[in-house]
Protein backbone atom coordinates (compact mmCIF):
# COMPACT_ATOMS: atom_id res chain seq x y z
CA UNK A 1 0.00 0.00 0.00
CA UNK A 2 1.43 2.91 -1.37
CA UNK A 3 -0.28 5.46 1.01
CA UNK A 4 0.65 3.03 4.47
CA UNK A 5 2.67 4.71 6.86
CA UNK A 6 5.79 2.86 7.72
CA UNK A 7 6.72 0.26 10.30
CA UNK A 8 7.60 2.09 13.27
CA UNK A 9 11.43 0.88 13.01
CA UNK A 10 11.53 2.98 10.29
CA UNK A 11 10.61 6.43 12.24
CA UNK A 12 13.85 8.35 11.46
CA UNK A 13 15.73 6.03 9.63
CA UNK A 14 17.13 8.04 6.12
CA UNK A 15 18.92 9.77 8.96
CA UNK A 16 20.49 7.60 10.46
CA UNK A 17 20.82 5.78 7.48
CA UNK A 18 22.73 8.92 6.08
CA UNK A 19 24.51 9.37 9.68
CA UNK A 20 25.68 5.64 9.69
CA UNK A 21 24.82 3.03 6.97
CA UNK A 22 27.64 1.70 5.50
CA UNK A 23 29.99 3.12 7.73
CA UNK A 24 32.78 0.25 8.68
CA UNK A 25 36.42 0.10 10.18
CA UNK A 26 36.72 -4.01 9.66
CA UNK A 27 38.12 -5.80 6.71
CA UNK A 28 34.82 -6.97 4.79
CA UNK A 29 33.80 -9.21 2.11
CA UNK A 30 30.72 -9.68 0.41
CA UNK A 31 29.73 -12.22 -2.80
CA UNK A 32 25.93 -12.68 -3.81
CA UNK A 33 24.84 -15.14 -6.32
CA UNK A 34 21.39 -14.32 -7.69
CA UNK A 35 19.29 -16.57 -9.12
CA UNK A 36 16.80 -16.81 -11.61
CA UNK A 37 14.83 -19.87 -10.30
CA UNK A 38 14.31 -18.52 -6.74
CA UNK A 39 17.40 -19.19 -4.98
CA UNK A 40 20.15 -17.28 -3.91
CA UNK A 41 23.55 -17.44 -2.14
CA UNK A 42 25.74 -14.67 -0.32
CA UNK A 43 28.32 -15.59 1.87
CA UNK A 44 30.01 -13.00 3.74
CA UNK A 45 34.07 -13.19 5.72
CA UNK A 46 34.76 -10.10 8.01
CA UNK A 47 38.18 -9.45 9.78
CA UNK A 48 38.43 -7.86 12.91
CA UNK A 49 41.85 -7.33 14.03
CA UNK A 50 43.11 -10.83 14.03
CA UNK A 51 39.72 -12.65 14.15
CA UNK A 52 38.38 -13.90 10.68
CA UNK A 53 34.40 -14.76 11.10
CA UNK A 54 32.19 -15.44 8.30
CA UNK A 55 29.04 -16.73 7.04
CA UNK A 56 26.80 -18.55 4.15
CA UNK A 57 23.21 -18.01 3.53
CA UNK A 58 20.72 -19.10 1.34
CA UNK A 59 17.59 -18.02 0.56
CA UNK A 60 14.71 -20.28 -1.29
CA UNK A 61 11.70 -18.02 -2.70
CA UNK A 62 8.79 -20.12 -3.78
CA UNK A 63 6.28 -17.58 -5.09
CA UNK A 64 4.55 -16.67 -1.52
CA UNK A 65 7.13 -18.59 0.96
CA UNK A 66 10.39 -17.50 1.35
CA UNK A 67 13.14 -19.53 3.38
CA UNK A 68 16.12 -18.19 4.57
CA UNK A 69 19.28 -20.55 5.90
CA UNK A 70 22.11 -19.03 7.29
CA UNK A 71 25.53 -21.00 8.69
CA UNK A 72 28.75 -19.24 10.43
CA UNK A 73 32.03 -20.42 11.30
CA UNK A 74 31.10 -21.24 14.46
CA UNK A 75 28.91 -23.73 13.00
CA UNK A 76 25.22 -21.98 14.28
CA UNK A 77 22.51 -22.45 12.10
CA UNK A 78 19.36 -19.76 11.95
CA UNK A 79 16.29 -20.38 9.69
CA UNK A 80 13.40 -18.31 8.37
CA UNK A 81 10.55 -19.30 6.81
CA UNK A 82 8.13 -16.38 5.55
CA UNK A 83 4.89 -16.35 4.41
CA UNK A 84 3.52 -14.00 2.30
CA UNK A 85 -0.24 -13.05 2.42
CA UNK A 86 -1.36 -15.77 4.50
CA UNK A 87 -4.38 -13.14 5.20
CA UNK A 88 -4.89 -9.96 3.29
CA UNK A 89 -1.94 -7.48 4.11
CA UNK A 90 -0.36 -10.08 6.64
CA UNK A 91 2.94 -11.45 6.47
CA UNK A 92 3.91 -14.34 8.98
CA UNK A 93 7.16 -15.77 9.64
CA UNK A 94 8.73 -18.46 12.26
CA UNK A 95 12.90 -18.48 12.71
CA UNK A 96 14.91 -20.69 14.87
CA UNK A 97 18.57 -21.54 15.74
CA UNK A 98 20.37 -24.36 15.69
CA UNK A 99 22.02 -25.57 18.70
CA UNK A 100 20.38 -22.32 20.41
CA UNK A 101 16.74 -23.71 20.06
CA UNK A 102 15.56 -21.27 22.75
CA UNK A 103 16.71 -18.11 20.11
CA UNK A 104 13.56 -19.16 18.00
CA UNK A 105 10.40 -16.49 17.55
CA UNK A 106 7.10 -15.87 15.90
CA UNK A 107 6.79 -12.71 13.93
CA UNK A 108 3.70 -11.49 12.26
CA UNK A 109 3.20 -8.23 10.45
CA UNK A 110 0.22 -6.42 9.33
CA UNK A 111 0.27 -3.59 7.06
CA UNK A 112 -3.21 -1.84 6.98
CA UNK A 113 -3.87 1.40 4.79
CA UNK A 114 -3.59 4.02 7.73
CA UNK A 115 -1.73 1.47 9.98
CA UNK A 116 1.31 -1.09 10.41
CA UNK A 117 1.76 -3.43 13.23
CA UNK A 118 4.77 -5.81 13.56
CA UNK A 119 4.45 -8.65 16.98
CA UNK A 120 7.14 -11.05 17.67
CA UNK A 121 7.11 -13.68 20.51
CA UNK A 122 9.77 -15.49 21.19
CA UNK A 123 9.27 -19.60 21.16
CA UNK A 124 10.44 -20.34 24.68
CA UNK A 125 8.81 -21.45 28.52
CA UNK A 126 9.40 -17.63 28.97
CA UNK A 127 9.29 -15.36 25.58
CA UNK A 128 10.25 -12.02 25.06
CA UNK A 129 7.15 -10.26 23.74
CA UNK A 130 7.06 -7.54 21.31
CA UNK A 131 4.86 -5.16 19.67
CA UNK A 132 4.89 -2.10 17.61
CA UNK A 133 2.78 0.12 15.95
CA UNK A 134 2.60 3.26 14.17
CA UNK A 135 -0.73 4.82 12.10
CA UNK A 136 -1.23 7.86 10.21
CA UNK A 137 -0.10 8.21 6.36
CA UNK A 138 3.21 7.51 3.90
CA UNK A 139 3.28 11.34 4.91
CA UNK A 140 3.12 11.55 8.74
CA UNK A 141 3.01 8.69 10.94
CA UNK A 142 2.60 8.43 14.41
CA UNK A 143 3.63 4.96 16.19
CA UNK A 144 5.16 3.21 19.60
CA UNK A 145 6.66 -0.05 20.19
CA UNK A 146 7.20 -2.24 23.99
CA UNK A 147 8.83 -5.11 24.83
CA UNK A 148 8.54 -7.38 27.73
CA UNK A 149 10.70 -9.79 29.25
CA UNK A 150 8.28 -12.71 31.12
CA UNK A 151 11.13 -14.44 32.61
CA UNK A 152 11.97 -11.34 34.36
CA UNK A 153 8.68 -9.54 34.52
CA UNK A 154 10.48 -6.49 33.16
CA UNK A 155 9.90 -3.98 30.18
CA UNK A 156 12.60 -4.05 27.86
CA UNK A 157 11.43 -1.70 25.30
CA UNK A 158 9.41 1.23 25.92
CA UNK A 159 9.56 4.17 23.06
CA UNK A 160 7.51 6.57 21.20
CA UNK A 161 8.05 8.68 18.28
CA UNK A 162 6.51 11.07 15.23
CA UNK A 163 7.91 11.10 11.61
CA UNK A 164 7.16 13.96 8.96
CA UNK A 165 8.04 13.01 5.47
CA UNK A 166 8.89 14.79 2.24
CA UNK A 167 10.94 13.79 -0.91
CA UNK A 168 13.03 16.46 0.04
CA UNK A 169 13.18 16.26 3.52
CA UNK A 170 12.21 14.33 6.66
CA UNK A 171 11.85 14.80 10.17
CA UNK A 172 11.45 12.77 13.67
CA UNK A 173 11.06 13.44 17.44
CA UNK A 174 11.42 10.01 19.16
CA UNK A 175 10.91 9.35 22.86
CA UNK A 176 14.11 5.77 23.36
CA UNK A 177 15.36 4.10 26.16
CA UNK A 178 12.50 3.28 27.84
CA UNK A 179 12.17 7.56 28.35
CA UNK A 180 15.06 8.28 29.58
CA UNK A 181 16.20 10.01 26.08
CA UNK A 182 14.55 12.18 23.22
CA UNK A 183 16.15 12.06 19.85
CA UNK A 184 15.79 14.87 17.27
CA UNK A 185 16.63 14.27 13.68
CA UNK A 186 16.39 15.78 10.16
CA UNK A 187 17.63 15.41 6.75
CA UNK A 188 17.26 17.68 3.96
CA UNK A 189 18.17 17.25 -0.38
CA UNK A 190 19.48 20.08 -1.09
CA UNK A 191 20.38 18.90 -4.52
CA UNK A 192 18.63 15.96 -6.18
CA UNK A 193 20.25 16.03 -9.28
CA UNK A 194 23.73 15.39 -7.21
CA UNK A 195 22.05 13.25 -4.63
CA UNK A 196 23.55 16.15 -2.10
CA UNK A 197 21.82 15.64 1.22
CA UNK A 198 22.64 17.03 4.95
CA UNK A 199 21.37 15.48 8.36
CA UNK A 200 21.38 15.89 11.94
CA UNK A 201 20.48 14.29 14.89
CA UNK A 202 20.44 15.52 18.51
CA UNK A 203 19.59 13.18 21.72
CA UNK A 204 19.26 14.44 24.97
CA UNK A 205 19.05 12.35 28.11
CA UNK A 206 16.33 12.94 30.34
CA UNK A 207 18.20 11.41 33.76
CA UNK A 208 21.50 13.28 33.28
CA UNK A 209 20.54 16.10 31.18
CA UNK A 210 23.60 15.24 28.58
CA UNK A 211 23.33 16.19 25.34
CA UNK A 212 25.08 14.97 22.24
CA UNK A 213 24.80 15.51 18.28
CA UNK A 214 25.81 14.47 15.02
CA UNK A 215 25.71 16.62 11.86
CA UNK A 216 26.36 14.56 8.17
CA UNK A 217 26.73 14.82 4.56
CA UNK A 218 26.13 12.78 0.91
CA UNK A 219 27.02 14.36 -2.31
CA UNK A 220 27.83 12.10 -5.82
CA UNK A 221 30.95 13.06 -7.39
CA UNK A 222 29.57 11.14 -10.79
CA UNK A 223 27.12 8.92 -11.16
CA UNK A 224 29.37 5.76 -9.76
CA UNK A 225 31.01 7.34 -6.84
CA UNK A 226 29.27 8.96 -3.63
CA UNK A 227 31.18 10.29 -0.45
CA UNK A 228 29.57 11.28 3.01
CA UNK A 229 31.15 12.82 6.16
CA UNK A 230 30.15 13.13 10.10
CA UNK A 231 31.20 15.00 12.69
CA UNK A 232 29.62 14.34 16.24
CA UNK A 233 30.17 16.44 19.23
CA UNK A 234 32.34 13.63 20.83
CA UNK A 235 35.60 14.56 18.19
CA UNK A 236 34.35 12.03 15.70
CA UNK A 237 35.06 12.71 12.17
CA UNK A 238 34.18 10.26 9.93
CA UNK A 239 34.44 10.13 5.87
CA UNK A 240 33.08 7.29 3.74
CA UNK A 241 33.75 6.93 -0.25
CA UNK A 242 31.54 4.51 -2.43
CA UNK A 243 32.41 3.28 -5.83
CA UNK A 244 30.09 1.06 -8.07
CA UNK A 245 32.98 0.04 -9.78
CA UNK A 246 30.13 -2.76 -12.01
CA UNK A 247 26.75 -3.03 -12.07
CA UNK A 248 25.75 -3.82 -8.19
CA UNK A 249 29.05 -4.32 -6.98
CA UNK A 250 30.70 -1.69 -4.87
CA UNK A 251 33.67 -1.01 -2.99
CA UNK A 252 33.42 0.89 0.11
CA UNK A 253 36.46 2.97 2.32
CA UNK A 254 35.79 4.34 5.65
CA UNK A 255 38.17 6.46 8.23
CA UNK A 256 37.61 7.89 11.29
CA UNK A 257 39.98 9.96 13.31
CA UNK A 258 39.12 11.01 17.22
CA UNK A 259 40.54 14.70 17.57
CA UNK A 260 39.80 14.47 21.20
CA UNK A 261 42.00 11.31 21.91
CA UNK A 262 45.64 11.44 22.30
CA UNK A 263 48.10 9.91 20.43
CA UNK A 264 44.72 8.77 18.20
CA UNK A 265 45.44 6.36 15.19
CA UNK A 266 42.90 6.75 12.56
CA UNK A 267 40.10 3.52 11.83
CA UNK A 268 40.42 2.04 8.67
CA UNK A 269 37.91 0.02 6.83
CA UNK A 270 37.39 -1.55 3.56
CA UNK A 271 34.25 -3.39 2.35
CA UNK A 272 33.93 -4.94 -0.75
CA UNK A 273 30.79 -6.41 -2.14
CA UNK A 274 30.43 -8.18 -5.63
CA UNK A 275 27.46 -9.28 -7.53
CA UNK A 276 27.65 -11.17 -10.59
């Protein structure tokens, strides 16, 4: 539904999309195998500092099921199945882990014209229960989300938050942290035909009255290459350059330096991700 608003995880997310996405000081690499007849492969090897982890996953779509099977070097297994449409507008999907069978949960979503609702329980003696929620329009959308722990009888989500969205800008006021923080955040195109876009977010905390920011850029140099930048009120600066170097496959560089820390050595990171 064109006109739905979206699921609340998405309140403020081009953002911090722009803010962080993409953004990594590991060693990363990334090959997908589409597939014509439904099924797909990626496998994906990451290096952090001397530690090499990695993983393969497949995913099966059969018109309105989709399965998703994922193995890591540590030899954990995680599945997904997903079913699409089961009832109008609902999507339902079970996942569970493999030797961790008490990881496993229920999630069903329901995406209603001037509502979307996403539940998850999690398939255990004691779940962790979650809901969210958010109704209004593609436009403005107004939403919350909880989550409770039953083996502890505790909350572990409580939040609230309002999105207002334009193509050329978008804004959100979110209550996090179980209300102990409120986090402000815009992003504005200033030039679409250069993909040029600024953003900002601000949180302050409620208990300690601490405030912190972040302020960001993304401009194209061509039509292949994009490069964003961040500075947050901690010292931070951060600088990202993307090339497309082929169709879908893209190499990614990230630094960050901390001007605050002495004797600082700058974060590195290279990601590389190729599609056939």
């Amino acid at each position: 539904m064109e006109q739905s608003p979206a699921p609340f995880s998405e309140i403020g997310r081009r953002a911090r999309d722009l803010l962080t996405k993409d953004y990594s000081y590991d060693q990363k690499f990334t090959f997908s195998v589409p597939s014509s007849s439904g099924v797909g492969i990626t496998a994906t090897g990451v290096k952090k500092d001397q530690i090499f982890v990695g993983d393969i996953s497949t995913q099966y779509n059969l018109g309105s099921t989709v399965v998703d099977i994922k193995v890591d070097t540590y030899s954990n297994v995680s599945t997904k199945v997903t079913l699409v449409d089961v009832f109008r507008s609902t999507k339902v999907s079970v996942g569970f882990n493999i030797p961790d069978h008490k990881a496993g949960k229920f999630d069903v979503q329901y995406l209603h014209q001037h509502a979307a609702i996403n539940s998850s329980i999690g398939l255990n003696p004691s779940p962790l229960l979650e809901l969210s929620a958010a109704i209004g329009s593609k436009d403005l959308a107004v939403g919350g989300e909880i989550g409770f722990n039953t083996a502890s009888s505790s909350f572990t989500k409580c939040n609230a938050g309002i999105s207002f969205n334009k193509p050329d800008f978008s804004a959100a006021l979110m209550l996090t942290d179980r209300g102990q923080a409120v986090r402000a955040s815009y992003v504005h195109s200033v030039n679409p035909a250069n993909g040029t876009e600024v953003a900002a977010e601000m949180i302050h905390r409620l208990d300690t009255y601490e405030n912190s920011f972040s302020i960001g850029s993304s401009h194209k140099v061509d039509p292949l290459t994009s490069v964003k930048t961040r500075f947050s009120d901690n010292g931070k600066v951060a600088m990202l350059c993307q090339r497309e170097w082929r169709p879908k496959s893209l190499i990614t560089f990230s630094a960050e330096y901390d001007m605050k820390a002495k004797n600082s050595v700058p974060k590195l990171g290279l990601a590389l991700a190729l599609k056939p």
